[in-house]
N, C-alpha and C. Protein backbone atom coordinates (compact mmCIF):
# COMPACT_ATOMS: atom_id res chain seq x y z
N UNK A 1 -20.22 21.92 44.25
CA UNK A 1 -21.08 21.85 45.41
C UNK A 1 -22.40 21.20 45.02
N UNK A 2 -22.73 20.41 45.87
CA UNK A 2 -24.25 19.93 46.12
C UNK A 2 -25.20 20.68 45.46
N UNK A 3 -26.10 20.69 44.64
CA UNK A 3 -27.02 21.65 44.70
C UNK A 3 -28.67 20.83 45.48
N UNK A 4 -29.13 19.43 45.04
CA UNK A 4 -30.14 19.13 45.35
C UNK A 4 -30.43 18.65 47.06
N UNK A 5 -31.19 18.56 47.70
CA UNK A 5 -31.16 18.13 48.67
C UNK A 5 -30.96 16.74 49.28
N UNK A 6 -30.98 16.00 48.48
CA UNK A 6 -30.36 14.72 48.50
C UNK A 6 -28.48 14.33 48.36
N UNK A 7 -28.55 15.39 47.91
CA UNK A 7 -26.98 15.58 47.37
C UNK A 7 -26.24 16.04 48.75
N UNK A 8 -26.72 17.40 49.02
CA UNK A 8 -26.56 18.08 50.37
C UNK A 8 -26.36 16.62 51.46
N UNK A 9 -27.64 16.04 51.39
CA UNK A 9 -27.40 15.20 52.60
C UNK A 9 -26.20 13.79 52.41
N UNK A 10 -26.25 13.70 51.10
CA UNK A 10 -25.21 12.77 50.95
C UNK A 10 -23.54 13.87 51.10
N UNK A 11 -23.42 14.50 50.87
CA UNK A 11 -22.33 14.81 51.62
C UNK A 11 -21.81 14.68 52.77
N UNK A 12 -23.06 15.21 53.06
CA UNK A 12 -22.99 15.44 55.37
C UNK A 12 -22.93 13.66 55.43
N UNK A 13 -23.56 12.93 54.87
CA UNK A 13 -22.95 11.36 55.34
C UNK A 13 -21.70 11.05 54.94
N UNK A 14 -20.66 11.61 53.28
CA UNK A 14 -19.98 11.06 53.43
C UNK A 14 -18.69 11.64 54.34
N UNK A 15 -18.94 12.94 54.30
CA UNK A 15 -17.57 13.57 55.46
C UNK A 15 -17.89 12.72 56.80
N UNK A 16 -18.94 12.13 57.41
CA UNK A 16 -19.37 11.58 58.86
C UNK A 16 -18.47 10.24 58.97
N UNK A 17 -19.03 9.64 57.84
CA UNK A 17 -18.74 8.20 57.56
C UNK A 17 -17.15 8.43 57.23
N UNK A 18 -16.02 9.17 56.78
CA UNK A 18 -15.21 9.70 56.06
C UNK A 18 -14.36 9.85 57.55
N UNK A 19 -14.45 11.06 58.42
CA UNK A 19 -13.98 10.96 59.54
C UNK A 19 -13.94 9.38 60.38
N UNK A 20 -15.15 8.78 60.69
CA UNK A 20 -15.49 7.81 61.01
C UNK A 20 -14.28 6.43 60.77
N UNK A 21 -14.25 6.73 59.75
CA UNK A 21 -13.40 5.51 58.94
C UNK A 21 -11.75 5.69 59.46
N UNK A 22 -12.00 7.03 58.95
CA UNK A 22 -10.46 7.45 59.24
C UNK A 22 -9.70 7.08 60.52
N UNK A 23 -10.47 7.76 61.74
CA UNK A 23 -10.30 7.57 63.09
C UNK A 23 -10.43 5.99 63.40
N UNK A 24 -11.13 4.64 62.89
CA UNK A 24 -10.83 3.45 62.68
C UNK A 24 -9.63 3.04 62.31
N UNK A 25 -9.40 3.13 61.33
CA UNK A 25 -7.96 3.08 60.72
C UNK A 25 -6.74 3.64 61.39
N UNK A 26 -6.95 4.76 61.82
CA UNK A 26 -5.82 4.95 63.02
C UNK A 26 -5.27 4.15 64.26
N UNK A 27 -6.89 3.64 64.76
CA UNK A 27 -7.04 2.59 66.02
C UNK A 27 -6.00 1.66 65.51
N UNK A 28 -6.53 0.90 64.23
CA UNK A 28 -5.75 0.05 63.37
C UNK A 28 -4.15 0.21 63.59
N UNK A 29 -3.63 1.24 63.02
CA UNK A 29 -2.37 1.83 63.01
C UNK A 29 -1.71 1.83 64.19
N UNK A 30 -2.04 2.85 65.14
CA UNK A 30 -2.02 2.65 66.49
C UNK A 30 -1.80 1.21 67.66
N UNK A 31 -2.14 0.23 67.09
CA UNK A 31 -2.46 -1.31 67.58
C UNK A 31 -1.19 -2.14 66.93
N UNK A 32 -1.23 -1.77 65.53
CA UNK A 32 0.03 -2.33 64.84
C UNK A 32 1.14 -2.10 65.12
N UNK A 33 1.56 -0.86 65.71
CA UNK A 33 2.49 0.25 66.17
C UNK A 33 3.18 -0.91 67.41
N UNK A 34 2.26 -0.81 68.53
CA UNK A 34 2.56 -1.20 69.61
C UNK A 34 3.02 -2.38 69.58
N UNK A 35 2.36 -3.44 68.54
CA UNK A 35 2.32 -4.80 68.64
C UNK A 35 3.93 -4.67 67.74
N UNK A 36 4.45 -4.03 66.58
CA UNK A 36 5.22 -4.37 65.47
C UNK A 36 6.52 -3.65 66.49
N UNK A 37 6.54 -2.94 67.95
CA UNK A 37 7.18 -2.04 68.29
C UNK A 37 7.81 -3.28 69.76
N UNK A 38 6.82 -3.79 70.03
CA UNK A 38 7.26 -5.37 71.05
C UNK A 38 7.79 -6.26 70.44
N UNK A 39 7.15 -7.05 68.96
CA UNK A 39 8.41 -7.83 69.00
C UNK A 39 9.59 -7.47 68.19
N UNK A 40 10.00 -6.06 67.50
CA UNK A 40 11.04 -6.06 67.04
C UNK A 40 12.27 -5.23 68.45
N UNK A 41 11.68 -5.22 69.55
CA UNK A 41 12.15 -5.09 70.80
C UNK A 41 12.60 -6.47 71.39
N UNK A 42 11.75 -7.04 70.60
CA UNK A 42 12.33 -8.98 71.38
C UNK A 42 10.80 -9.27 72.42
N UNK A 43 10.29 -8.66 72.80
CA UNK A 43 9.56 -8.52 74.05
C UNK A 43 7.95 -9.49 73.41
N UNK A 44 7.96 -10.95 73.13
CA UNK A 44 7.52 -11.60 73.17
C UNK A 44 5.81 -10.98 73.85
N UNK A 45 6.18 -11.14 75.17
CA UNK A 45 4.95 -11.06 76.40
C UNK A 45 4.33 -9.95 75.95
N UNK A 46 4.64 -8.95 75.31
CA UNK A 46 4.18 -7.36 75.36
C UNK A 46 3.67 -8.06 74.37
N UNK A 47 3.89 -8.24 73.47
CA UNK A 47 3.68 -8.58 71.74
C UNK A 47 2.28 -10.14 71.67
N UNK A 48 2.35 -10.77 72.65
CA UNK A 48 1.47 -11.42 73.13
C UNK A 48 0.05 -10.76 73.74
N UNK A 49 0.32 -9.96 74.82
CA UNK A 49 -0.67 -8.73 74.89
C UNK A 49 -1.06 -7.99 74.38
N UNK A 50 -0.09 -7.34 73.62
CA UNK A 50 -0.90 -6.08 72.32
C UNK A 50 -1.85 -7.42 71.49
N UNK A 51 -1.63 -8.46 71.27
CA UNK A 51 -1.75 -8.98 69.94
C UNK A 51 -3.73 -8.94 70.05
N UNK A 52 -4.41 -9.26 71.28
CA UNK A 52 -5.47 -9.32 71.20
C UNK A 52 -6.31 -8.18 70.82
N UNK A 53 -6.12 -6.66 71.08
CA UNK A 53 -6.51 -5.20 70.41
C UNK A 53 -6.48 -5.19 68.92
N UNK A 54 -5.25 -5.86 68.81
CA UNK A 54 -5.24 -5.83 67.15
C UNK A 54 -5.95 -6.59 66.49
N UNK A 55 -6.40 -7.87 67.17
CA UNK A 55 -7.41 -8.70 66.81
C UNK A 55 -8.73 -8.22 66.96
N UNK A 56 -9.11 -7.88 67.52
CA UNK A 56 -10.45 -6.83 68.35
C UNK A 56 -10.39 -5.43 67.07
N UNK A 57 -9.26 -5.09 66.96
CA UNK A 57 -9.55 -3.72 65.99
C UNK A 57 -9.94 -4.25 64.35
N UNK A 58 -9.15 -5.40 64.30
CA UNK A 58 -9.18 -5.89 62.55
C UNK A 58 -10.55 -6.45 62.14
N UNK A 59 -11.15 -7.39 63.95
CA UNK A 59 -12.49 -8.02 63.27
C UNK A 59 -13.66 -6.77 63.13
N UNK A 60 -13.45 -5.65 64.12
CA UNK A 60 -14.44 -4.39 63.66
C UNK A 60 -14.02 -3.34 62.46
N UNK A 61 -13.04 -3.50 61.49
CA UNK A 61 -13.13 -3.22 60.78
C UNK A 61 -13.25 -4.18 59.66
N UNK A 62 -13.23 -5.36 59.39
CA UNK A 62 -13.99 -6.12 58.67
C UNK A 62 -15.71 -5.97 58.72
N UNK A 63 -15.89 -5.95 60.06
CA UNK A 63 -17.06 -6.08 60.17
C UNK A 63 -18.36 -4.93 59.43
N UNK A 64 -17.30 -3.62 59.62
CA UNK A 64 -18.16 -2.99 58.48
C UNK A 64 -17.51 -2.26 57.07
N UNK A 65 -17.06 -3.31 56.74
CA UNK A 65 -16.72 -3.19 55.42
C UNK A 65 -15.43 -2.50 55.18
N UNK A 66 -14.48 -1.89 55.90
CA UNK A 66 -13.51 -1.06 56.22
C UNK A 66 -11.81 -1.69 55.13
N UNK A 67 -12.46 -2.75 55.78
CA UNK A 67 -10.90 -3.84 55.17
C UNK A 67 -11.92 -4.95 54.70
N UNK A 68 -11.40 -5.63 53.73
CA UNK A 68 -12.07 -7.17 53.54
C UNK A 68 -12.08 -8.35 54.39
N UNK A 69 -12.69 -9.01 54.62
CA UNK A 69 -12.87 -10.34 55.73
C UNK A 69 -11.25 -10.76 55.43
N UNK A 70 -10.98 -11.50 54.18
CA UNK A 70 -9.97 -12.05 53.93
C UNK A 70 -8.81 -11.61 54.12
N UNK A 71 -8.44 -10.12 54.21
CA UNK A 71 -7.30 -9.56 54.58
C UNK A 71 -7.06 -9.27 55.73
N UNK A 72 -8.30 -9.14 56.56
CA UNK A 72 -8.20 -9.12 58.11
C UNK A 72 -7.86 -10.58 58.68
N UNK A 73 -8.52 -11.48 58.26
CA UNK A 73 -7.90 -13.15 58.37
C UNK A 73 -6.72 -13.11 58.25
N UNK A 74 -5.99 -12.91 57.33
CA UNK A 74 -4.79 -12.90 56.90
C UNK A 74 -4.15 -12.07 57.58
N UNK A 75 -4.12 -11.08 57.92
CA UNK A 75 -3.20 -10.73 58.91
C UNK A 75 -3.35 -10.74 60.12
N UNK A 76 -4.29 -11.40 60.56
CA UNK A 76 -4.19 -11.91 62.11
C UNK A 76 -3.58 -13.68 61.84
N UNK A 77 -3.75 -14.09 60.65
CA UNK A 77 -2.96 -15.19 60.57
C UNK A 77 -1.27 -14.96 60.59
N UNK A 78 -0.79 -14.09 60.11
CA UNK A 78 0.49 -13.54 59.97
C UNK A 78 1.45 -13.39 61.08
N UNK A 79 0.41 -12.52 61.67
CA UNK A 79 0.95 -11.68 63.15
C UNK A 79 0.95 -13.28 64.14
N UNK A 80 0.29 -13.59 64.16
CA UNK A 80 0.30 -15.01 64.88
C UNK A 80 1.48 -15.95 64.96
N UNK A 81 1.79 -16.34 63.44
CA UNK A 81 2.30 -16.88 63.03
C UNK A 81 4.10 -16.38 64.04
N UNK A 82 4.06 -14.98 63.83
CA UNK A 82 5.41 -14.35 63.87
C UNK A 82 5.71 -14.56 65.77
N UNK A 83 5.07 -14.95 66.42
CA UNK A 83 4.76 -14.99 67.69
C UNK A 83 5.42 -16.69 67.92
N UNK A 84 4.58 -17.48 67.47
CA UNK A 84 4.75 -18.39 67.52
C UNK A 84 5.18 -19.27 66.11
N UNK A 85 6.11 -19.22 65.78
CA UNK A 85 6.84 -20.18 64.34
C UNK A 85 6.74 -21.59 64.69
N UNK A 86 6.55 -21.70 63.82
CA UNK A 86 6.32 -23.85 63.78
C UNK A 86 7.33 -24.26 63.19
């Protein structure tokens, strides 16, 4: 346990930040779910619609540090890709 008061308060930030993250990452999960659940249904249009949430969820967790820029790129490059093949 904490003993100094700086310590104390760095706890209470990291359980905040800790929940915080977590419940992000679910959004994440949650978004992937729907989107990975349309097109292995075939359902294109659904999978077209989910696809923008998941884009919307990946750039706010890049944005604070959650996932790396480059891996959030990358898998909105991916998911894209699987939508539309060249």
């Amino acid at each position: 346990m904490p003993r100094t008061k700086t310590a104390k308060k760095a706890l209470r930030q990291n359980v905040r930040r800790r929940k915080q993250n977590l419940g992000r990452k679910k959004q994440l999960r949650d978004a992937l779910k729907t989107y990975r659940a349309a097109l292995a249904a075939g359902k294109k249009d659904e999978a077209r619609a989910a696809l923008p949430r998941v884009y919307q969820t990946l750039d706010k967790l890049a944005k604070v540090h959650i996932l790396k820029r480059g891996k959030a790129k990358r898998m909105k490059s991916r998911m894209a890709k699987k939508i539309n093949p060249r």
